[in-house]
PDB file of N, CA and C in Angstrom:
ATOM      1  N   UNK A   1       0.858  -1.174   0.000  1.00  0.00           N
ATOM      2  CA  UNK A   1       0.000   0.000   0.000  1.00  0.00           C
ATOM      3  C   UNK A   1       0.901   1.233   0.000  1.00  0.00           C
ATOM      4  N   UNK A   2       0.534   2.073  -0.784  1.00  0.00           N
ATOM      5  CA  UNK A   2       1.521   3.404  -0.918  1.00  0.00           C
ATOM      6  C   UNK A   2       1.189   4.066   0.367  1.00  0.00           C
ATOM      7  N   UNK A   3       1.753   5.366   0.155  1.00  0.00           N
ATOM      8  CA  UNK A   3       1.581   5.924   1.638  1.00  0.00           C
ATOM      9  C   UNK A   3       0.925   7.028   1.756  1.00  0.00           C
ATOM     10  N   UNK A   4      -0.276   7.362   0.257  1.00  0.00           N
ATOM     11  CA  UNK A   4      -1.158   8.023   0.574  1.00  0.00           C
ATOM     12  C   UNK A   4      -2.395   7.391   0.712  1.00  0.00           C
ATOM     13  N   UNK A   5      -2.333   6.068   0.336  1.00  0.00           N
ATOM     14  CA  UNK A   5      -3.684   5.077   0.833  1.00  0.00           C
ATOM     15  C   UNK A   5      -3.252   4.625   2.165  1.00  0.00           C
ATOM     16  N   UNK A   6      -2.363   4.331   2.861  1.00  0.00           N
ATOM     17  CA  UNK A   6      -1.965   4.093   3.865  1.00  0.00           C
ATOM     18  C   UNK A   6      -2.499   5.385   4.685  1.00  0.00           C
ATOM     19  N   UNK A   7      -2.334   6.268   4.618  1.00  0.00           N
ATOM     20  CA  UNK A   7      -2.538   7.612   5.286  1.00  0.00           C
ATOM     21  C   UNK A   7      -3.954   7.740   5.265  1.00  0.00           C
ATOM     22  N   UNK A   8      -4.440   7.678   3.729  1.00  0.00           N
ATOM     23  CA  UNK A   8      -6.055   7.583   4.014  1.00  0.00           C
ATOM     24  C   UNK A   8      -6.903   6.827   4.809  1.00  0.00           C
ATOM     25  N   UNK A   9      -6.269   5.684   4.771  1.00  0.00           N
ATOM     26  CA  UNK A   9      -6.861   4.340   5.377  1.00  0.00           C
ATOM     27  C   UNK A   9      -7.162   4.688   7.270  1.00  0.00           C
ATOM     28  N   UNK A  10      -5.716   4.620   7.440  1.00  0.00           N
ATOM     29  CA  UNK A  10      -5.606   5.580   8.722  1.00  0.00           C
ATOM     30  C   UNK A  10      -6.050   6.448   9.241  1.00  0.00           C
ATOM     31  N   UNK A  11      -6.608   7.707   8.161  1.00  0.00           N
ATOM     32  CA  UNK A  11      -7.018   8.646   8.781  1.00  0.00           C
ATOM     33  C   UNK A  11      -8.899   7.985   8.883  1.00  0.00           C
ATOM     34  N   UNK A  12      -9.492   7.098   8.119  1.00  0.00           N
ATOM     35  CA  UNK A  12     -10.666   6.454   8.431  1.00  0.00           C
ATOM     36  C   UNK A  12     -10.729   5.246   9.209  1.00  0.00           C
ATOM     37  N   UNK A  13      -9.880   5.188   9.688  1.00  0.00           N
ATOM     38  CA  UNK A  13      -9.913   4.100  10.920  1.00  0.00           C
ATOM     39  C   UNK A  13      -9.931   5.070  12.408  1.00  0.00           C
ATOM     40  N   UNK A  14      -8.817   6.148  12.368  1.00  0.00           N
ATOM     41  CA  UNK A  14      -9.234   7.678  13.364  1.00  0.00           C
ATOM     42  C   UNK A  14     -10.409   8.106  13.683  1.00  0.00           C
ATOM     43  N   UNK A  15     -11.001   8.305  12.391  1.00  0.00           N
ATOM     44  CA  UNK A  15     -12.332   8.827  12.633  1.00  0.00           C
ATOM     45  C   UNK A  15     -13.723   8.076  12.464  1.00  0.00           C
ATOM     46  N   UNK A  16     -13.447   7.069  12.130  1.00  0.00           N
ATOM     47  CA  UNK A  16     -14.797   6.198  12.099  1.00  0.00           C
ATOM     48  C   UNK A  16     -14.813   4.754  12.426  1.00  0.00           C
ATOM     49  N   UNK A  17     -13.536   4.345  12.661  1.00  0.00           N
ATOM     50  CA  UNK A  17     -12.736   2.706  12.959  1.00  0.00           C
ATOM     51  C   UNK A  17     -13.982   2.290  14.488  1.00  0.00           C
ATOM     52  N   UNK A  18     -13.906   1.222  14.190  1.00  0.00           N
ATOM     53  CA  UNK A  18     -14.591   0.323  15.717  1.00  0.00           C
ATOM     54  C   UNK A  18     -13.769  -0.389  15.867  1.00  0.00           C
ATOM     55  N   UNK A  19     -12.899  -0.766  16.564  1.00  0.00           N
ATOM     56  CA  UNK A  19     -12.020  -1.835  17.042  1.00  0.00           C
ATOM     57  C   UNK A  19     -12.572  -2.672  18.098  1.00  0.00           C
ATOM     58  N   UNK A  20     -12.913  -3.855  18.255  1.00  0.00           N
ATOM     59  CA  UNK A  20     -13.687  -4.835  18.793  1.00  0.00           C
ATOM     60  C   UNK A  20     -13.760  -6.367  18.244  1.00  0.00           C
ATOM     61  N   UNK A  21     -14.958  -6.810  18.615  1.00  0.00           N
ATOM     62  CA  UNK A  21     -14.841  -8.264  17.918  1.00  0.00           C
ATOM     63  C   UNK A  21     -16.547  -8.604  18.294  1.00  0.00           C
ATOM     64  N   UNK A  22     -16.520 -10.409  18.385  1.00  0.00           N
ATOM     65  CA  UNK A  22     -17.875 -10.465  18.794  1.00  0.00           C
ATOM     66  C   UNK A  22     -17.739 -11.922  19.713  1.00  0.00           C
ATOM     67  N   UNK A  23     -16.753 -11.359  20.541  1.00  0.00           N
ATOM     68  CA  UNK A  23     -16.531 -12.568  21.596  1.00  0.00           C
ATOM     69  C   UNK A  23     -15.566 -13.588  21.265  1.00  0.00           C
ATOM     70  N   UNK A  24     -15.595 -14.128  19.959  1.00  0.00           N
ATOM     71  CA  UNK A  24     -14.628 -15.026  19.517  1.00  0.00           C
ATOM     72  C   UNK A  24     -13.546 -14.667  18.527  1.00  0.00           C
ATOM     73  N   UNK A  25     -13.783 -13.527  17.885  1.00  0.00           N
ATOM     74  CA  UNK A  25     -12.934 -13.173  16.869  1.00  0.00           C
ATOM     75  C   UNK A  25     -12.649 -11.757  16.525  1.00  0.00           C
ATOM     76  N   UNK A  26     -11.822 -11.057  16.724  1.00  0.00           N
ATOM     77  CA  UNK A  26     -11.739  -9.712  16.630  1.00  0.00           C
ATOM     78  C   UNK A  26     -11.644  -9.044  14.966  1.00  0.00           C
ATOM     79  N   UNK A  27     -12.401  -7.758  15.360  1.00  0.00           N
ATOM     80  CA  UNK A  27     -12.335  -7.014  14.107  1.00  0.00           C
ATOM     81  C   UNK A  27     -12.322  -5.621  13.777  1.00  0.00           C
ATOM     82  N   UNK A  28     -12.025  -5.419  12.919  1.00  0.00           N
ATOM     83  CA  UNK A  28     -12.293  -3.906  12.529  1.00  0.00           C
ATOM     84  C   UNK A  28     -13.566  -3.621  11.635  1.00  0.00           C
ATOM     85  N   UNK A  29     -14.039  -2.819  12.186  1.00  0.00           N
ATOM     86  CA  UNK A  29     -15.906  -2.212  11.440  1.00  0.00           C
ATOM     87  C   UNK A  29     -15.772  -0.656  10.868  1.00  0.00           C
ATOM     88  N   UNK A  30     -15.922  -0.518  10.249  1.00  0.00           N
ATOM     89  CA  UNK A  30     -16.669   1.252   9.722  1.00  0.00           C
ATOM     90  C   UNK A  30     -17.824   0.859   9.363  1.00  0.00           C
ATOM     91  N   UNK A  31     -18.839   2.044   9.539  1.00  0.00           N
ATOM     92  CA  UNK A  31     -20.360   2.052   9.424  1.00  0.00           C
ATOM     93  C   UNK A  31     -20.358   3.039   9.271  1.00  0.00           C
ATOM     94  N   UNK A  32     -20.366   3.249   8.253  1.00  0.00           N
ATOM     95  CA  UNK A  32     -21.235   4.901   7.289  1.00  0.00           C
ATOM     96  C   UNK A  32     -22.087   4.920   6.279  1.00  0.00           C
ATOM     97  N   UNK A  33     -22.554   5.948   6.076  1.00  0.00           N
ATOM     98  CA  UNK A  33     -24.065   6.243   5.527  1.00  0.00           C
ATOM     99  C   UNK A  33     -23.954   5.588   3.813  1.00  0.00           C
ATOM    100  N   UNK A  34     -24.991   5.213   3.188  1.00  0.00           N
ATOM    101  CA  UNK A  34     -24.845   4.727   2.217  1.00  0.00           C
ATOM    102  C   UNK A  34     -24.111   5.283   0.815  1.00  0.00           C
ATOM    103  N   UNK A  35     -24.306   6.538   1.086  1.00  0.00           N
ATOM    104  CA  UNK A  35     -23.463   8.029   0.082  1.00  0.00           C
ATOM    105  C   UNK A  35     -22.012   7.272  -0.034  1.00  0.00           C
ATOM    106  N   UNK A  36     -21.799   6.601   0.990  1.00  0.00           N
ATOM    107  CA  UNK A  36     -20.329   6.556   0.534  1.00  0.00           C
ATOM    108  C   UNK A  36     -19.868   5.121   0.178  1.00  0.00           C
ATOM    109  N   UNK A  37     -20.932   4.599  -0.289  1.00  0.00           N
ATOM    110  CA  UNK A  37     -20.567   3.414  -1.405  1.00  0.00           C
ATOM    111  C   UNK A  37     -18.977   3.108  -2.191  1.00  0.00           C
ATOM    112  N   UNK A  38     -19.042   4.444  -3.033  1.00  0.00           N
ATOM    113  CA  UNK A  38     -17.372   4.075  -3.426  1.00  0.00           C
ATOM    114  C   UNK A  38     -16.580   3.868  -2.831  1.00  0.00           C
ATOM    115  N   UNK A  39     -16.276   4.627  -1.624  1.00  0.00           N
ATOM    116  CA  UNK A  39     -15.738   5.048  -0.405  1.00  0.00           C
ATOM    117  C   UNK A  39     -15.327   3.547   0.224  1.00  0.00           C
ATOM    118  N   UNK A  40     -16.311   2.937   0.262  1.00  0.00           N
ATOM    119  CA  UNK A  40     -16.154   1.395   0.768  1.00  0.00           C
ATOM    120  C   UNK A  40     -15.842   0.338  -0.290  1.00  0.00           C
ATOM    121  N   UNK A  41     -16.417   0.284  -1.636  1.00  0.00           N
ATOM    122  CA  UNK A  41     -15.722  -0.441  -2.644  1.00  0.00           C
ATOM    123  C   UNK A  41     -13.977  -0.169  -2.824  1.00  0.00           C
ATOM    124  N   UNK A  42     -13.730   1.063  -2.210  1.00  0.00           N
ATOM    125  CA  UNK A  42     -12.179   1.511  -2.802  1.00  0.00           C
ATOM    126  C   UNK A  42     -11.415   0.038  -1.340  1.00  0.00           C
ATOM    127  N   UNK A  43     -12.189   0.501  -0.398  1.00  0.00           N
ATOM    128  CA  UNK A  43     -11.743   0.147   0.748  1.00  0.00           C
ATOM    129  C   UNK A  43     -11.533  -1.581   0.378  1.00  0.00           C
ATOM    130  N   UNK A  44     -12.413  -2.354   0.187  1.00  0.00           N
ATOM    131  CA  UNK A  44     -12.467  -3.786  -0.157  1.00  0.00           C
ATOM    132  C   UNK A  44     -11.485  -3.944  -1.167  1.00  0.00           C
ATOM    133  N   UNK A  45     -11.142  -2.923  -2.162  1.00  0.00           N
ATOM    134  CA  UNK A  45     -10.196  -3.341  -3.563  1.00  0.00           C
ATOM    135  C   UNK A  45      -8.773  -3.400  -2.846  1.00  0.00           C
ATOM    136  N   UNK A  46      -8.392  -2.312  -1.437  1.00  0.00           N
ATOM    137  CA  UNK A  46      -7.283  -2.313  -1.405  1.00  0.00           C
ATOM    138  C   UNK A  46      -6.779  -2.602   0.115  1.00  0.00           C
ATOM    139  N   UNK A  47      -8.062  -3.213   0.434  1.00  0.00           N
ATOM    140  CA  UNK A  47      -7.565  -3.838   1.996  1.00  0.00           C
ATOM    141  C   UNK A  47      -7.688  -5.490   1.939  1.00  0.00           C
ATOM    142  N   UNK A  48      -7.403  -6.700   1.510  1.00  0.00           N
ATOM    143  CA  UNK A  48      -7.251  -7.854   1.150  1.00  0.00           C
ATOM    144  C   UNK A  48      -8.030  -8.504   2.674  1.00  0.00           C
ATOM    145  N   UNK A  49      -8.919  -9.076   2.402  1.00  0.00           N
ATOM    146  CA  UNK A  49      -9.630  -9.560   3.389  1.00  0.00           C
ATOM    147  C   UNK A  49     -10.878  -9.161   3.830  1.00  0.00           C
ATOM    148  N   UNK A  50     -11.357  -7.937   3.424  1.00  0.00           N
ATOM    149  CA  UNK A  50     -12.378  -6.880   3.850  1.00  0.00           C
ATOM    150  C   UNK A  50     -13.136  -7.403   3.447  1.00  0.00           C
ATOM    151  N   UNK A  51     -14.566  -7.190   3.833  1.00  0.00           N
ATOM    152  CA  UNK A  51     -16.288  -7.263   3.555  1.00  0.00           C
ATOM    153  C   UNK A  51     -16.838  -6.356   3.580  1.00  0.00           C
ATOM    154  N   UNK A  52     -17.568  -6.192   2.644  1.00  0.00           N
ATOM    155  CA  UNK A  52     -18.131  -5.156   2.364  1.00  0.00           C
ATOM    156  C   UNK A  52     -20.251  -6.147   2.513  1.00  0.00           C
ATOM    157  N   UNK A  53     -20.926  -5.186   4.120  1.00  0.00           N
ATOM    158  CA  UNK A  53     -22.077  -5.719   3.728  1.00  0.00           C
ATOM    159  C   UNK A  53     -23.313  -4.424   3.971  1.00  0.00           C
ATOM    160  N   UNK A  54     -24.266  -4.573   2.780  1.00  0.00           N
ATOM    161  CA  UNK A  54     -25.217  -3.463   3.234  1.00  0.00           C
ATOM    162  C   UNK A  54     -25.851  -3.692   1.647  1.00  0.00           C
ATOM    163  N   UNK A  55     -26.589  -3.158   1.167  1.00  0.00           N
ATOM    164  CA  UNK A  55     -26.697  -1.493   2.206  1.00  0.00           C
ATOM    165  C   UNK A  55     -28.080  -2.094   3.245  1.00  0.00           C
ATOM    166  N   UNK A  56     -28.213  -1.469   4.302  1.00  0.00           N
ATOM    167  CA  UNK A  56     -28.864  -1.994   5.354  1.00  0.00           C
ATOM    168  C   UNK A  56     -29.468  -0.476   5.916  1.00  0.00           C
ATOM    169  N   UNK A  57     -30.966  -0.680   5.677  1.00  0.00           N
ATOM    170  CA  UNK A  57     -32.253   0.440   6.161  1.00  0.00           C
ATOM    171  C   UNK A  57     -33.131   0.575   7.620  1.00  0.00           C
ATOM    172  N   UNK A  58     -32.740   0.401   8.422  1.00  0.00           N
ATOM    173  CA  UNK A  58     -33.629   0.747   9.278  1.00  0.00           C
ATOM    174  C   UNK A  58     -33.524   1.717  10.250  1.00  0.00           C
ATOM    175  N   UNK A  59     -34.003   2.321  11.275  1.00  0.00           N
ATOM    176  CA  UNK A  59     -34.211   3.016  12.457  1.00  0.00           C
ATOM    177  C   UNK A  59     -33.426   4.524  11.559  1.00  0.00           C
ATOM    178  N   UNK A  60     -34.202   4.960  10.212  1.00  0.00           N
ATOM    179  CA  UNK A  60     -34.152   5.989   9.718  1.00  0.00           C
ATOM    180  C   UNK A  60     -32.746   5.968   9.161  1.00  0.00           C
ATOM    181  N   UNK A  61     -31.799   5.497   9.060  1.00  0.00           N
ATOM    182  CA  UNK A  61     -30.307   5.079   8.749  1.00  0.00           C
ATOM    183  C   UNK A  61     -30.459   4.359   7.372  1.00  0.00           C
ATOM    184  N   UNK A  62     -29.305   4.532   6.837  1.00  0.00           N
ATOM    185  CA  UNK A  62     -29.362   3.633   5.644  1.00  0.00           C
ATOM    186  C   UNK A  62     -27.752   3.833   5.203  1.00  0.00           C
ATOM    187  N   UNK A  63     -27.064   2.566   5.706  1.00  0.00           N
ATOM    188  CA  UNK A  63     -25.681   2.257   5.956  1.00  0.00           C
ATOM    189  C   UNK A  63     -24.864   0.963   5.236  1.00  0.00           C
ATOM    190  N   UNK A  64     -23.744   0.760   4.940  1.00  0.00           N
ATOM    191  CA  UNK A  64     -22.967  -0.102   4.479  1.00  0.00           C
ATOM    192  C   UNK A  64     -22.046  -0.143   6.120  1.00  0.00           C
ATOM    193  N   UNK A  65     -21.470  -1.206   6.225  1.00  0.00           N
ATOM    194  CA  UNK A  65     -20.806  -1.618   7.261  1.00  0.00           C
ATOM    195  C   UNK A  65     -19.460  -2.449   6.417  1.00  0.00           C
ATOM    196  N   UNK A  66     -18.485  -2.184   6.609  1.00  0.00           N
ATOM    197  CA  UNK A  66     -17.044  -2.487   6.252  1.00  0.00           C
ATOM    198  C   UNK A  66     -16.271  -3.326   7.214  1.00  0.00           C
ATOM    199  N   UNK A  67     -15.988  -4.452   7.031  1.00  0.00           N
ATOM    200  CA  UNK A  67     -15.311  -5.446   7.998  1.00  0.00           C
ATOM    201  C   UNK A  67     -14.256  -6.022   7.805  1.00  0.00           C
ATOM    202  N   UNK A  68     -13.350  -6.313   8.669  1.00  0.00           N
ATOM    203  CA  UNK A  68     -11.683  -6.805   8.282  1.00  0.00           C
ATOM    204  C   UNK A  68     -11.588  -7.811   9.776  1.00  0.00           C
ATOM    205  N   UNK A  69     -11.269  -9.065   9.150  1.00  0.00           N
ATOM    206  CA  UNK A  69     -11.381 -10.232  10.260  1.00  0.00           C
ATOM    207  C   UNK A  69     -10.627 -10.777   9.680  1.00  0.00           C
ATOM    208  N   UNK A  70      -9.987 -11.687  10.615  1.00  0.00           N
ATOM    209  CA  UNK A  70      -8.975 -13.110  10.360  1.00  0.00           C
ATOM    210  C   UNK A  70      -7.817 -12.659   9.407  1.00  0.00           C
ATOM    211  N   UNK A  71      -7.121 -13.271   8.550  1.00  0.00           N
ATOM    212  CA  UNK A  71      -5.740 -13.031   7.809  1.00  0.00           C
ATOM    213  C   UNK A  71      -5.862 -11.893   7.491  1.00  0.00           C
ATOM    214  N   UNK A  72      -6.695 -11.224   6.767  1.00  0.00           N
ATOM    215  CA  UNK A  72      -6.457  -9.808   6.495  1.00  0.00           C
ATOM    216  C   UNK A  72      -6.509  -8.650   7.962  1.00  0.00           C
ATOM    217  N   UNK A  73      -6.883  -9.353   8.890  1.00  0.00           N
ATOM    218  CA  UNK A  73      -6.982  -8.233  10.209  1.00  0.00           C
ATOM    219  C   UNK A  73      -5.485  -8.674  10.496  1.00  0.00           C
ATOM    220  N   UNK A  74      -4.628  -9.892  10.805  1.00  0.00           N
ATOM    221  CA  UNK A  74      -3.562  -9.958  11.164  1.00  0.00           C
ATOM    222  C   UNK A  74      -2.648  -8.976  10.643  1.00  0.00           C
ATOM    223  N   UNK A  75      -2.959  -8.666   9.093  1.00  0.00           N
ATOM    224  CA  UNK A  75      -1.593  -7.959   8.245  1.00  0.00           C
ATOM    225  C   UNK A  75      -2.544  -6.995   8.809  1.00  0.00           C
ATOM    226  N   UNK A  76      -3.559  -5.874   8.931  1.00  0.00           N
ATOM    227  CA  UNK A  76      -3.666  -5.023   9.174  1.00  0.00           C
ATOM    228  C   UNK A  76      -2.767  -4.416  10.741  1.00  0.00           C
ATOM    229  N   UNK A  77      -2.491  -5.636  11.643  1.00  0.00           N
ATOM    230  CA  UNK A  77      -2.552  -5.162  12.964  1.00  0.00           C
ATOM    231  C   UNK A  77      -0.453  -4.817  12.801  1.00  0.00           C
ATOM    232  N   UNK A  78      -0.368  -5.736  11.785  1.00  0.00           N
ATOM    233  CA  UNK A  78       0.960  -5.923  11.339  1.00  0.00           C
ATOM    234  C   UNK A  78       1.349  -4.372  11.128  1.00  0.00           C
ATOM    235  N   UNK A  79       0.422  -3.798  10.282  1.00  0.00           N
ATOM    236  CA  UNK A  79       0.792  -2.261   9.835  1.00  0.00           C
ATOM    237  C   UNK A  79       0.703  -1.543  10.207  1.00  0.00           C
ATOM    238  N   UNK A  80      -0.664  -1.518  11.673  1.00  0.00           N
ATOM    239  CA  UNK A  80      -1.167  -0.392  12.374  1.00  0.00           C
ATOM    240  C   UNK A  80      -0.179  -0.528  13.584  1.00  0.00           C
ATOM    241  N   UNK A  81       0.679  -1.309  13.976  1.00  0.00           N
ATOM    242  CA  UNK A  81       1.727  -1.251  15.047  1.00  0.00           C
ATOM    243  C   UNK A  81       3.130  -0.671  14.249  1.00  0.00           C
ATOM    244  N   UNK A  82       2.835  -0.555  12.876  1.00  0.00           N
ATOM    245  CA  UNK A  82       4.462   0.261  12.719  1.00  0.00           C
ATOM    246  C   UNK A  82       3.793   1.457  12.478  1.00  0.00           C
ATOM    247  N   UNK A  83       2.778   1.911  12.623  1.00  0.00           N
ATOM    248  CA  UNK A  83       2.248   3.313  12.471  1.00  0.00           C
ATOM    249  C   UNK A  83       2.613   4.181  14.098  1.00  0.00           C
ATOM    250  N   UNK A  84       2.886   5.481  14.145  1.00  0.00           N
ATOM    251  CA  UNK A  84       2.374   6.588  15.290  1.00  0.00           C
ATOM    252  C   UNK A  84       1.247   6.687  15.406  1.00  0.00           C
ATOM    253  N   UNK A  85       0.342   5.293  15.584  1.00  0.00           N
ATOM    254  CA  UNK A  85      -1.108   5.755  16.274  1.00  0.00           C
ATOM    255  C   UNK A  85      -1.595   6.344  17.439  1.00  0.00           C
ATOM    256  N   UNK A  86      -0.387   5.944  18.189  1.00  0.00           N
ATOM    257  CA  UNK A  86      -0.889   6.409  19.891  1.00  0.00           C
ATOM    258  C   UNK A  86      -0.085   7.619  19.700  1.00  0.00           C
ATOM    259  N   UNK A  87       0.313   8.084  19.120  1.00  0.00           N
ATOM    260  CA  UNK A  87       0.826   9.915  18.917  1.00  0.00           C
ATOM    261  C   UNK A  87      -0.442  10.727  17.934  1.00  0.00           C
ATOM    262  N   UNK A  88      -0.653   9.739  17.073  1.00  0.00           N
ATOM    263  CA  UNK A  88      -1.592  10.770  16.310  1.00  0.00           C
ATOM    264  C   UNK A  88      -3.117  10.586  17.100  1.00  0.00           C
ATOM    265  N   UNK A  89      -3.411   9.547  17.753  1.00  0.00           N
ATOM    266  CA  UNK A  89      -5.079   9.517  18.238  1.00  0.00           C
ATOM    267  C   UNK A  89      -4.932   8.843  19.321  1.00  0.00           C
ATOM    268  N   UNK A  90      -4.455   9.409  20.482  1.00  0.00           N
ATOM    269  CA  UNK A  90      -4.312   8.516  21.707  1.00  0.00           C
ATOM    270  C   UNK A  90      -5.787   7.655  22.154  1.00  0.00           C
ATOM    271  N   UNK A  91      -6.818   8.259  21.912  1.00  0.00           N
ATOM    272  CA  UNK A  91      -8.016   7.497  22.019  1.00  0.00           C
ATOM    273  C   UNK A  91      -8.391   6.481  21.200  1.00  0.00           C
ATOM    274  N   UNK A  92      -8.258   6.706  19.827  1.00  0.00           N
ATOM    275  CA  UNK A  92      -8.118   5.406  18.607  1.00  0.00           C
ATOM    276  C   UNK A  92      -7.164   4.572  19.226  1.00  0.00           C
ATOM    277  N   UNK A  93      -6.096   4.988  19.540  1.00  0.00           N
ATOM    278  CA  UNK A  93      -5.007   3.515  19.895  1.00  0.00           C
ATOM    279  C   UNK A  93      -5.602   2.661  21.137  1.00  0.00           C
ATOM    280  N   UNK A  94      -6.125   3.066  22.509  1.00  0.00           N
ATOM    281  CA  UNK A  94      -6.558   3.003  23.237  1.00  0.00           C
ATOM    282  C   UNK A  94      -7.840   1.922  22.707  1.00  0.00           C
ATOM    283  N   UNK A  95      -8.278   2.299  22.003  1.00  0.00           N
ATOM    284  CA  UNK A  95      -9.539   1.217  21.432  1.00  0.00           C
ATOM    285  C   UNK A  95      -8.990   0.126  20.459  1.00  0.00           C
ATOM    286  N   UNK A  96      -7.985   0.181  19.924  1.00  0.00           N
ATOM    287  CA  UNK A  96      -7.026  -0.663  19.496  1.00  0.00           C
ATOM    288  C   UNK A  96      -6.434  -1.328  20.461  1.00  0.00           C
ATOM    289  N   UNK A  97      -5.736  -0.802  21.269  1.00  0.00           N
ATOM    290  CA  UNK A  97      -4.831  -1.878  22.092  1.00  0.00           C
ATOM    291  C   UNK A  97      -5.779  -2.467  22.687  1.00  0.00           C
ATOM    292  N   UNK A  98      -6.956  -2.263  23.191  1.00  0.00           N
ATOM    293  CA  UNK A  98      -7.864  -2.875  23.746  1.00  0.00           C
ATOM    294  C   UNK A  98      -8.496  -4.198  23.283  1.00  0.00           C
ATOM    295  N   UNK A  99      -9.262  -4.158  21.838  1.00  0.00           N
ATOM    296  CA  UNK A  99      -8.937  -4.963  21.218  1.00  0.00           C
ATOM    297  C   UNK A  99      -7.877  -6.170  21.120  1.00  0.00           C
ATOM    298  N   UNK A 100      -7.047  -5.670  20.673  1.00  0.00           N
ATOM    299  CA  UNK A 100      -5.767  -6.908  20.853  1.00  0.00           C
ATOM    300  C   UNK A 100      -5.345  -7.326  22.480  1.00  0.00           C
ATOM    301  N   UNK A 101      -5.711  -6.962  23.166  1.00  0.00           N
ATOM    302  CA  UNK A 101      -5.889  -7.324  24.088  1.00  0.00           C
ATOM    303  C   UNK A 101      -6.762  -8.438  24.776  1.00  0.00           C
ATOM    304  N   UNK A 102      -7.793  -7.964  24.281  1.00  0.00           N
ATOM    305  CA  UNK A 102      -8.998  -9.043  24.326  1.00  0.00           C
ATOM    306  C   UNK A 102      -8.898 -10.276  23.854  1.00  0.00           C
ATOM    307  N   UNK A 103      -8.392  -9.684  22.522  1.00  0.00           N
ATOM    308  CA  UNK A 103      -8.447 -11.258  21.700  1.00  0.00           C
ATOM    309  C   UNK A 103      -6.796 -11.727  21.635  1.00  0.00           C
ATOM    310  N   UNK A 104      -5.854 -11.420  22.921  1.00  0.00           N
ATOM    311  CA  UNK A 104      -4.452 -11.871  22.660  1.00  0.00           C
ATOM    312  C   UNK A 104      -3.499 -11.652  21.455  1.00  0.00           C
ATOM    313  N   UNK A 105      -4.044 -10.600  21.136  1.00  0.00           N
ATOM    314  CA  UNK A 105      -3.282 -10.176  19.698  1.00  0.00           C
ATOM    315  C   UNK A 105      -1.751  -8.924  19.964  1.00  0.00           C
ATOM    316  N   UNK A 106      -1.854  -8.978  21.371  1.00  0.00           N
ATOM    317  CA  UNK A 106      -0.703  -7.970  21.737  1.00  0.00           C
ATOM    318  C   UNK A 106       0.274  -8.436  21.852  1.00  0.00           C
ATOM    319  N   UNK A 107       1.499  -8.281  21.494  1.00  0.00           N
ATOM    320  CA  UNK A 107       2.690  -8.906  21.771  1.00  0.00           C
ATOM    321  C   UNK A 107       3.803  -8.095  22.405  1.00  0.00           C
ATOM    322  N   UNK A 108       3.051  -7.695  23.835  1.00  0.00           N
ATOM    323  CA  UNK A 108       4.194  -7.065  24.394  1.00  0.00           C
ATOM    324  C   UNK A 108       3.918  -5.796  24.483  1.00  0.00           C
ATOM    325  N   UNK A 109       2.844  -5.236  23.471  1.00  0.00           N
ATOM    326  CA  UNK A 109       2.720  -3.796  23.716  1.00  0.00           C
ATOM    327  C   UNK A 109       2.583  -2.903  25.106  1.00  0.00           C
ATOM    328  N   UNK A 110       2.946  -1.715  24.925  1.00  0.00           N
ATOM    329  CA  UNK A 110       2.557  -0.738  26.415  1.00  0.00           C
ATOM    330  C   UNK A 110       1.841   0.326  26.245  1.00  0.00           C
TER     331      UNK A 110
END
């Protein structure tokens, strides 16, 4: 990944990233409004592993949800630990390390 999709990627994991899981398997989520369709096709072409599911209507919302689990979350966690995340979004990292935490994905971090 070059390092202005890298940067982009990053800067939408900052501002809209969920770092979590669902008890057994950890993941990364974005959930945004359906407008940004391309926005999420770009995301699936150049994040290897991603899901792309929606579009999904209810409680006045009308959203695509973006998901990165299993081999492709490993190389992601691979890239987001050589990043300055906890300098650029001490609260994003914080919900990250948390994550890998949960699901034993930390190796040592502080």
């Amino acid at each position: 990944m070059d390092s202005f999709k890298l940067g982009f990627l990053l800067g939408l994991l900052v501002g809209e990233g969920h770092f979590g899981g669902d008890g057994r398997q950890p993941h990364i989520t974005l959930r945004m409004h359906a407008r940004h369709k391309q926005l999420f096709e770009w995301l699936t072409r150049n994040v290897p592993g991603s899901r792309l599911y929606g579009p999904y209507n209810h409680g006045g919302r009308n959203y695509y949800q973006w998901m990165l689990r299993g081999e492709g979350l490993k190389k992601m966690i691979t890239l987001l630990d050589n990043l300055p995340l906890a300098e650029i979004s001490p609260v994003t990292y914080e919900r990250y390390k948390k994550m890998k935490e949960n699901y034993g994905l930390d190796k040592g971090d502080k």
